[in-house]
Protein backbone atom coordinates (compact mmCIF):
# COMPACT_ATOMS: atom_id res chain seq x y z
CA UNK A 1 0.00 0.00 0.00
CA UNK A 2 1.18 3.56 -0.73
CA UNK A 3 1.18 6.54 1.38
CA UNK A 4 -1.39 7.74 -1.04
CA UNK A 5 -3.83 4.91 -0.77
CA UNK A 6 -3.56 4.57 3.23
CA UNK A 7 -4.23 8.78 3.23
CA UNK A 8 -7.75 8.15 1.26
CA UNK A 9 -8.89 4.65 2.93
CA UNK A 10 -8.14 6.84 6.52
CA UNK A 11 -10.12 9.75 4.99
CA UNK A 12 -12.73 7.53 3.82
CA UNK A 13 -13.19 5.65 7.41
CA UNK A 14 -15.28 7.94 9.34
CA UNK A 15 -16.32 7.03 12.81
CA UNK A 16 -17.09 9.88 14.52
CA UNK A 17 -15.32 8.59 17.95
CA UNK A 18 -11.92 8.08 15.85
CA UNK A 19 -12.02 10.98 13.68
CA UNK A 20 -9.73 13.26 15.94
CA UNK A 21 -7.12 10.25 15.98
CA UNK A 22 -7.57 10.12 12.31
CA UNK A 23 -7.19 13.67 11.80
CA UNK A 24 -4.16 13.42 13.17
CA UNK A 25 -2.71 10.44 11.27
CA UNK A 26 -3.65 11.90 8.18
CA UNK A 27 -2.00 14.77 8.63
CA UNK A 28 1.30 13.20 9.81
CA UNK A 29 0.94 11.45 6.35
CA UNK A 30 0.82 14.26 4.58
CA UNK A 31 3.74 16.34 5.65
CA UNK A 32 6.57 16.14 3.48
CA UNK A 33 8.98 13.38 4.07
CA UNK A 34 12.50 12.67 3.04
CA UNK A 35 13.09 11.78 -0.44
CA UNK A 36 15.89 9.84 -2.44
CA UNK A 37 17.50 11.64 -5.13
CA UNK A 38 17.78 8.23 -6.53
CA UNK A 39 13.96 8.16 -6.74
CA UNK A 40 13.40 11.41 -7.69
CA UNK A 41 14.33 15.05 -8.15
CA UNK A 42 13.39 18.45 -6.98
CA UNK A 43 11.90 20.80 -9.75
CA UNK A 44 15.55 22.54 -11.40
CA UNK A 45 15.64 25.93 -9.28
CA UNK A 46 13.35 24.66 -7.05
CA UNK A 47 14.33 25.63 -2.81
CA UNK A 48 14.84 22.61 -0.96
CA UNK A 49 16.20 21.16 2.35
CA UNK A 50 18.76 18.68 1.40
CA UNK A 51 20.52 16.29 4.01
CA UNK A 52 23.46 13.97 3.94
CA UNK A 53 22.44 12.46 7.08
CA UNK A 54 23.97 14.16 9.90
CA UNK A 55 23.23 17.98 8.39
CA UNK A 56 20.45 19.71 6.88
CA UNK A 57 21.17 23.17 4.50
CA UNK A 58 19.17 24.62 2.56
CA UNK A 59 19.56 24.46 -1.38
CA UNK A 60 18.81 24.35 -4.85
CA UNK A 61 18.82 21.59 -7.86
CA UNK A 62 21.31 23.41 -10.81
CA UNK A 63 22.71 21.85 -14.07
CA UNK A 64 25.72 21.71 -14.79
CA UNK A 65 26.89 21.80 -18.46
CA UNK A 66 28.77 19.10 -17.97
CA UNK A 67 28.38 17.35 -15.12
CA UNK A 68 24.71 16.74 -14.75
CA UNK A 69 22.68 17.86 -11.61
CA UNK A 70 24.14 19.51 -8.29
CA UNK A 71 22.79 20.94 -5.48
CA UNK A 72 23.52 24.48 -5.52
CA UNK A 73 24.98 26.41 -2.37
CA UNK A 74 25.27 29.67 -1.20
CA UNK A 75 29.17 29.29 -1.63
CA UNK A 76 29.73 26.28 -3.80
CA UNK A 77 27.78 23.51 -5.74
CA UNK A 78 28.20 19.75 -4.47
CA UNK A 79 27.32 16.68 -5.73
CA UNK A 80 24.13 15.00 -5.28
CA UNK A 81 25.66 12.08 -3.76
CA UNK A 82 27.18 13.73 -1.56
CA UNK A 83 23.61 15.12 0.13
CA UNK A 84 21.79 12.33 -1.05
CA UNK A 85 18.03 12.92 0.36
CA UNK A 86 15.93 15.97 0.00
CA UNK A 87 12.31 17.38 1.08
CA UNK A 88 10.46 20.59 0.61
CA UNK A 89 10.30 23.60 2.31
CA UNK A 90 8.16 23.83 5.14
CA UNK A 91 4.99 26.02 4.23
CA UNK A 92 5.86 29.56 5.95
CA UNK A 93 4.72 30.50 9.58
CA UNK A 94 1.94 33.27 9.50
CA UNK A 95 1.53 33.40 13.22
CA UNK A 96 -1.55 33.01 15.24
CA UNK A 97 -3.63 33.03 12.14
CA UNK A 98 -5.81 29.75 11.87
């Protein structure tokens, strides 16, 4: 089963006594998770956290003419393989607003 399919059979099961638990788990599902470069990529350009599995920075996915894709850095570019994993940004904080 994917993380898709268990999001709509939770949003489909609707006791009334388990929706708050539900709620919850759904959401947890939902936030953004680590992913793979190996699976997939970021949009080109697009900000990203990337990790390598003790760090996390902040970057974006350039192309090299040569070399292919690297994460691009403030100060330098690096490999993907060298920050394997990435996720996307957080959605912004907007304060007490609900």
């Amino acid at each position: 089963m994917t993380r898709e399919e268990a999001i709509e059979k939770l949003k489909s099961y609707d006791p009334m006594s388990m929706m708050p638990a539900l709620q919850m788990a759904i959401k947890a599902l939902e936030e953004p998770q680590w992913i793979p470069c190996s699976e997939r990529l970021p949009e080109l350009g697009a900000r990203v956290l990337v990790s390598d599995g003790e760090d996390v920075e902040m970057s974006q996915l350039g192309k090299r003419y040569r070399d292919g894709y690297v994460w691009e850095f403030s100060t330098c570019w690096n490999d993907l393989e060298d920050w394997p994993h990435w996720m996307p940004l957080p959605e912004v904080w907007r304060g007490d607003e609900e």
